[in-house]
C-alpha atoms as a PDB file:
ATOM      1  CA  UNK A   1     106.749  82.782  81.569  1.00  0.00           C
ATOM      2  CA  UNK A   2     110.323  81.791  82.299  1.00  0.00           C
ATOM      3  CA  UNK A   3     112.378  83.590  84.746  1.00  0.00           C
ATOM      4  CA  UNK A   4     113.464  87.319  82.985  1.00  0.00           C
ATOM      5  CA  UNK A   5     116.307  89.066  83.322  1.00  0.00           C
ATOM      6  CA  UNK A   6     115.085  91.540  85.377  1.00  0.00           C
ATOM      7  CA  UNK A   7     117.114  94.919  85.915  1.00  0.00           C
ATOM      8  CA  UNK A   8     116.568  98.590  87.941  1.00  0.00           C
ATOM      9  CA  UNK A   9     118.227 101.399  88.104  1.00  0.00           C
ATOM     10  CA  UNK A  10     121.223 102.098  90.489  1.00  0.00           C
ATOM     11  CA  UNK A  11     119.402 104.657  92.449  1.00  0.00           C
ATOM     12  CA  UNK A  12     116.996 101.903  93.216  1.00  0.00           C
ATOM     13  CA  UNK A  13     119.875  99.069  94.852  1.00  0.00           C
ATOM     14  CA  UNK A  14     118.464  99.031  97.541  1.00  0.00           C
ATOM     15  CA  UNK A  15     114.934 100.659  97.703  1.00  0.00           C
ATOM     16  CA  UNK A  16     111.226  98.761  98.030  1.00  0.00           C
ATOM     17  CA  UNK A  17     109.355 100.615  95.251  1.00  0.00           C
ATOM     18  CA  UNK A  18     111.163 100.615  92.241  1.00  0.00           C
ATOM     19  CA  UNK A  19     110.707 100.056  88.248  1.00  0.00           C
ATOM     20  CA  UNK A  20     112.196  97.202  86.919  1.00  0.00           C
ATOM     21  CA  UNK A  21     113.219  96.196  82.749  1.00  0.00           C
ATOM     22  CA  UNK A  22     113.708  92.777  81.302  1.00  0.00           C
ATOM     23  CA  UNK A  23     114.585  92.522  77.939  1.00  0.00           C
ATOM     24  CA  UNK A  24     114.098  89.133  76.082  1.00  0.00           C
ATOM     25  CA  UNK A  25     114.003  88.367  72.484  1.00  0.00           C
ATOM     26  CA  UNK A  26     111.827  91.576  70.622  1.00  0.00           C
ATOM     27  CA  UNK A  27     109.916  92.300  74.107  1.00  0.00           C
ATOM     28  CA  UNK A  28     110.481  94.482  76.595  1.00  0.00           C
ATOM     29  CA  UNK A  29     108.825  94.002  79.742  1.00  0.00           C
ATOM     30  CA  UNK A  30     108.227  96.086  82.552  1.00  0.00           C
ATOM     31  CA  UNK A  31     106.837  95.602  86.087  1.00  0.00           C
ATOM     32  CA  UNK A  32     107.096  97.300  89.755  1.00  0.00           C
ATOM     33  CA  UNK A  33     109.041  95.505  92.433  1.00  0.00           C
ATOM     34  CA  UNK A  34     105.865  96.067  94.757  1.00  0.00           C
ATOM     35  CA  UNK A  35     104.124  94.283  92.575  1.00  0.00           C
ATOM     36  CA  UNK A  36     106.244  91.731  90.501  1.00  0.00           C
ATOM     37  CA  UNK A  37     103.237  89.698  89.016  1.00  0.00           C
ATOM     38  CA  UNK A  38     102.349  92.742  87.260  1.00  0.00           C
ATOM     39  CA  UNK A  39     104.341  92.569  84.396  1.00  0.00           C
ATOM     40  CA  UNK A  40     103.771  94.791  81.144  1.00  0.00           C
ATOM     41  CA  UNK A  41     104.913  93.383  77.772  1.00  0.00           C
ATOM     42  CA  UNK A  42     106.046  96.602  74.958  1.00  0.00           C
ATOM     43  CA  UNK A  43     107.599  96.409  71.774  1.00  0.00           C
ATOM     44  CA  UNK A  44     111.071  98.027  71.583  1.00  0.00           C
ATOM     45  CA  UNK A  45     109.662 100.821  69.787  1.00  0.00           C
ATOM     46  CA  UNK A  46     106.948 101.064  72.124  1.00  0.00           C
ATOM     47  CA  UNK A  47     109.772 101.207  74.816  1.00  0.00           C
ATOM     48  CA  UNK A  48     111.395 103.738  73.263  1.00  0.00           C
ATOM     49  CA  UNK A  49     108.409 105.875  73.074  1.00  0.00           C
ATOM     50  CA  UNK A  50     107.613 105.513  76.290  1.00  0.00           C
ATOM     51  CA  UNK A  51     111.412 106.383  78.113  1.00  0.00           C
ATOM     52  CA  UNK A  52     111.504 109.865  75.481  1.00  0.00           C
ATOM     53  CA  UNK A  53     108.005 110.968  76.900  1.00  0.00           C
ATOM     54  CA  UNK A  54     109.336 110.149  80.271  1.00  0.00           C
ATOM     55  CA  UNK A  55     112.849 112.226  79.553  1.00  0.00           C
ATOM     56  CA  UNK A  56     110.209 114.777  77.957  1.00  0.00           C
ATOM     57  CA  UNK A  57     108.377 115.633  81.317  1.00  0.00           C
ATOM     58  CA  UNK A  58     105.232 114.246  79.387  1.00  0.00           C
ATOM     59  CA  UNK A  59     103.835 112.339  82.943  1.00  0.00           C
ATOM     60  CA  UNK A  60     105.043 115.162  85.540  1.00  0.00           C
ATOM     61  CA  UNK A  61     102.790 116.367  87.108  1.00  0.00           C
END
C-alpha cells in the first residue's frame, strides 16, 4: 500500500493512543497509532455511517 495521508484529531497532537483517517481516492481508511499495521479500509458512505453512530452515542458505553 503506498504511504497514506494519514491525519488525527487536534486533541490527539501529541498523545500515544489515538485514531487516525486517510483518505485516498473512494476509500477511507482507518487505523490506531498503537497499532499502525492495522489499517481498516470503508467506503465513504460506510464512513459516514460510522462517525453519525459515533456523534449518536451508539458505542458509549
Amino acid at each position: 500500500m503506498d504511504e497514506l495521508p494519514w491525519t488525527r484529531p487536534s486533541s490527539c497532537a501529541n498523545a500515544n493512543n489515538c485514531p487516525e483517517v486517510a483518505v485516498a481516492g473512494d476509500a477511507v481508511f482507518v487505523r490506531s497509532s498503537l497499532r499502525p499495521d492495522a489499517i481498516a479500509q470503508l467506503t465513504p458512505d460506510e464512513w459516514r455511517d460510522l462517525v453519525s453512530a459515533i456523534r449518536a452515542g451508539e458505542f458509549d458505553a
